[in-house]
Protein backbone atom coordinates (compact mmCIF):
# COMPACT_ATOMS: atom_id res chain seq x y z
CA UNK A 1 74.14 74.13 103.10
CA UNK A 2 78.05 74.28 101.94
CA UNK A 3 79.38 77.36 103.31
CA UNK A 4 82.03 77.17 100.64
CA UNK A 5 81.35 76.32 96.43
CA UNK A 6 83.79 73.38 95.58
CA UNK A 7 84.24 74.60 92.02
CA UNK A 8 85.34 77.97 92.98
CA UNK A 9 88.17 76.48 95.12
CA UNK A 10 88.68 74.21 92.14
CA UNK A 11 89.44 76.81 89.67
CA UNK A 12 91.90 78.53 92.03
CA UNK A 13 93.69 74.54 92.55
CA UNK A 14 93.45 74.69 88.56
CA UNK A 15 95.45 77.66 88.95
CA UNK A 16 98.44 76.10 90.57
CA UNK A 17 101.75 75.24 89.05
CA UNK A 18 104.02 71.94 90.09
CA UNK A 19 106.28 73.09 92.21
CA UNK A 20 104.71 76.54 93.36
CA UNK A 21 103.98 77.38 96.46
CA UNK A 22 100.52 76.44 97.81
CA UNK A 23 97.95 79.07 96.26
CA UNK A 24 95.56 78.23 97.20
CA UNK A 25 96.53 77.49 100.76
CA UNK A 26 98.37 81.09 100.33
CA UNK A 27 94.84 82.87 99.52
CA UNK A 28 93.24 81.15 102.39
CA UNK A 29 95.56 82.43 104.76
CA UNK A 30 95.01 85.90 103.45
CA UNK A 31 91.22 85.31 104.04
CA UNK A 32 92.12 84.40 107.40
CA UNK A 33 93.58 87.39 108.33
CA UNK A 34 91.87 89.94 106.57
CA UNK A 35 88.32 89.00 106.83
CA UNK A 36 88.01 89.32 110.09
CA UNK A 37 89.87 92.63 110.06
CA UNK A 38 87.09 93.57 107.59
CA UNK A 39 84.70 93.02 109.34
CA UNK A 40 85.15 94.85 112.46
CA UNK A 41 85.97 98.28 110.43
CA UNK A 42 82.36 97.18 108.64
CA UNK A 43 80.88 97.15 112.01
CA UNK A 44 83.10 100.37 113.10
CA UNK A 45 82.07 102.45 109.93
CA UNK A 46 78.47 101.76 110.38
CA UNK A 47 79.02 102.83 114.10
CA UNK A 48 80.17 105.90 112.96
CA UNK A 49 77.79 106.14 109.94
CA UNK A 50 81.06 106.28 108.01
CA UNK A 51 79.21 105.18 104.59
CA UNK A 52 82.19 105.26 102.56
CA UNK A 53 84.54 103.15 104.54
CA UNK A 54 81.24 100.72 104.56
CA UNK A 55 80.88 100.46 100.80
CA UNK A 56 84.67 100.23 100.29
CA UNK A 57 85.14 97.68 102.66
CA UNK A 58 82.12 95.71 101.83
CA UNK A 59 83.31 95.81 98.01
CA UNK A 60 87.20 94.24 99.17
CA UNK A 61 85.08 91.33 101.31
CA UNK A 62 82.33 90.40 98.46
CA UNK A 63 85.49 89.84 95.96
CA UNK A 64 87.09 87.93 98.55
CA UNK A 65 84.14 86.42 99.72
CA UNK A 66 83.45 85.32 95.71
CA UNK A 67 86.59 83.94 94.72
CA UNK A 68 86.78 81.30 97.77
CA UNK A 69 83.52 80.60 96.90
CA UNK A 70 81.69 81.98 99.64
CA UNK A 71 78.84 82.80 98.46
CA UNK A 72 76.31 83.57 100.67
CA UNK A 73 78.82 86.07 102.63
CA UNK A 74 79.77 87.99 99.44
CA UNK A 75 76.28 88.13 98.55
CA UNK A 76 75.86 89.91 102.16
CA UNK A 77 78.21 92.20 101.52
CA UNK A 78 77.35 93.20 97.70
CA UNK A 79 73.59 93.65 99.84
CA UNK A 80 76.35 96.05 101.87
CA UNK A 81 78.07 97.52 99.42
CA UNK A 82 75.17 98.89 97.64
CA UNK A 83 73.15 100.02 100.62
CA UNK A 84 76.40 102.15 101.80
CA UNK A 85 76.36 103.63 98.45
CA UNK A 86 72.78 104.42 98.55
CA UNK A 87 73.12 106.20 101.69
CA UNK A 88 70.93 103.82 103.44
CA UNK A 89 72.19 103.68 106.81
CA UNK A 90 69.39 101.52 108.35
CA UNK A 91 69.75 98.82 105.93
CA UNK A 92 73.31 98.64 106.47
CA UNK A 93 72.65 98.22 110.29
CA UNK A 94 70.20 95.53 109.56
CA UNK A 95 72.64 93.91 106.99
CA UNK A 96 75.25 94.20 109.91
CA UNK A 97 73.08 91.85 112.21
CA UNK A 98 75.20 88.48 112.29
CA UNK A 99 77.59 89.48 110.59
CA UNK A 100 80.53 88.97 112.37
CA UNK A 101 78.94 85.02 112.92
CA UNK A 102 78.94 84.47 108.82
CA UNK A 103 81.91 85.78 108.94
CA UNK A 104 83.04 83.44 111.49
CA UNK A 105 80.96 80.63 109.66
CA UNK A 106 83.38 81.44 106.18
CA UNK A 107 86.52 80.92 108.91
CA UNK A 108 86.03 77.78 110.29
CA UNK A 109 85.04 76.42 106.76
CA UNK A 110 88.38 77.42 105.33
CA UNK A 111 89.92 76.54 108.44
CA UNK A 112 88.67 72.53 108.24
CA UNK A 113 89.67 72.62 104.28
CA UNK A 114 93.22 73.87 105.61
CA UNK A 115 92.80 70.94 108.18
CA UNK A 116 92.07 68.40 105.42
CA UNK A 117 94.59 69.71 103.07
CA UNK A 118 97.67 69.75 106.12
């Protein structure tokens, strides 16, 4: 299974201008740093039982998540998201299981397209 949808990283190179920076290589990068970031205040919300950070949090990463084209990890955290906002606390601990690893997964994908594209 691709870890990342082709035609959403497509429609953000459709996006970009001759003689623009890289945008797509600039939204990456972003990724890069903030995902991660993310995902530990995810894990340290649920910790805490901090619902509100969760769903917050969880709603920044699924947008993210979407637009590069990662599906299955903005999928995860929509499944976040809304159990936050339900109040479900034990779903968000099982939804937090692996987490950081898909996360990880999303990384190294956008790292070897980086690789590709350097």
């Amino acid at each position: 299974m691709n870890i990342l949808d082709q035609s959403a990283l497509d429609n953000i190179r459709a996006l970009q201008r001759p003689g623009s920076p890289d945008l797509l290589g600039r939204i990456v990068e972003l990724f890069l740093t903030d995902a991660p970031l993310g995902v530990a205040k995810v894990q340290t919300a649920i910790a805490a039982a901090d619902l509100e950070t969760v769903s917050i949090t969880a709603h920044s990463l699924k947008s993210s998540a979407s637009y590069l084209g990662a599906t299955a990890f903005s999928q995860r955290m929509a499944g976040l998201e809304r159990a936050a906002r339900d109040e479900d606390l034990a779903a968000c601990q099982q939804l937090n299981q692996g987490l950081e690893s898909d996360c990880q997964d999303v990384v190294d994908a956008l790292l070897q397209l980086k690789d590709k594209a350097a």
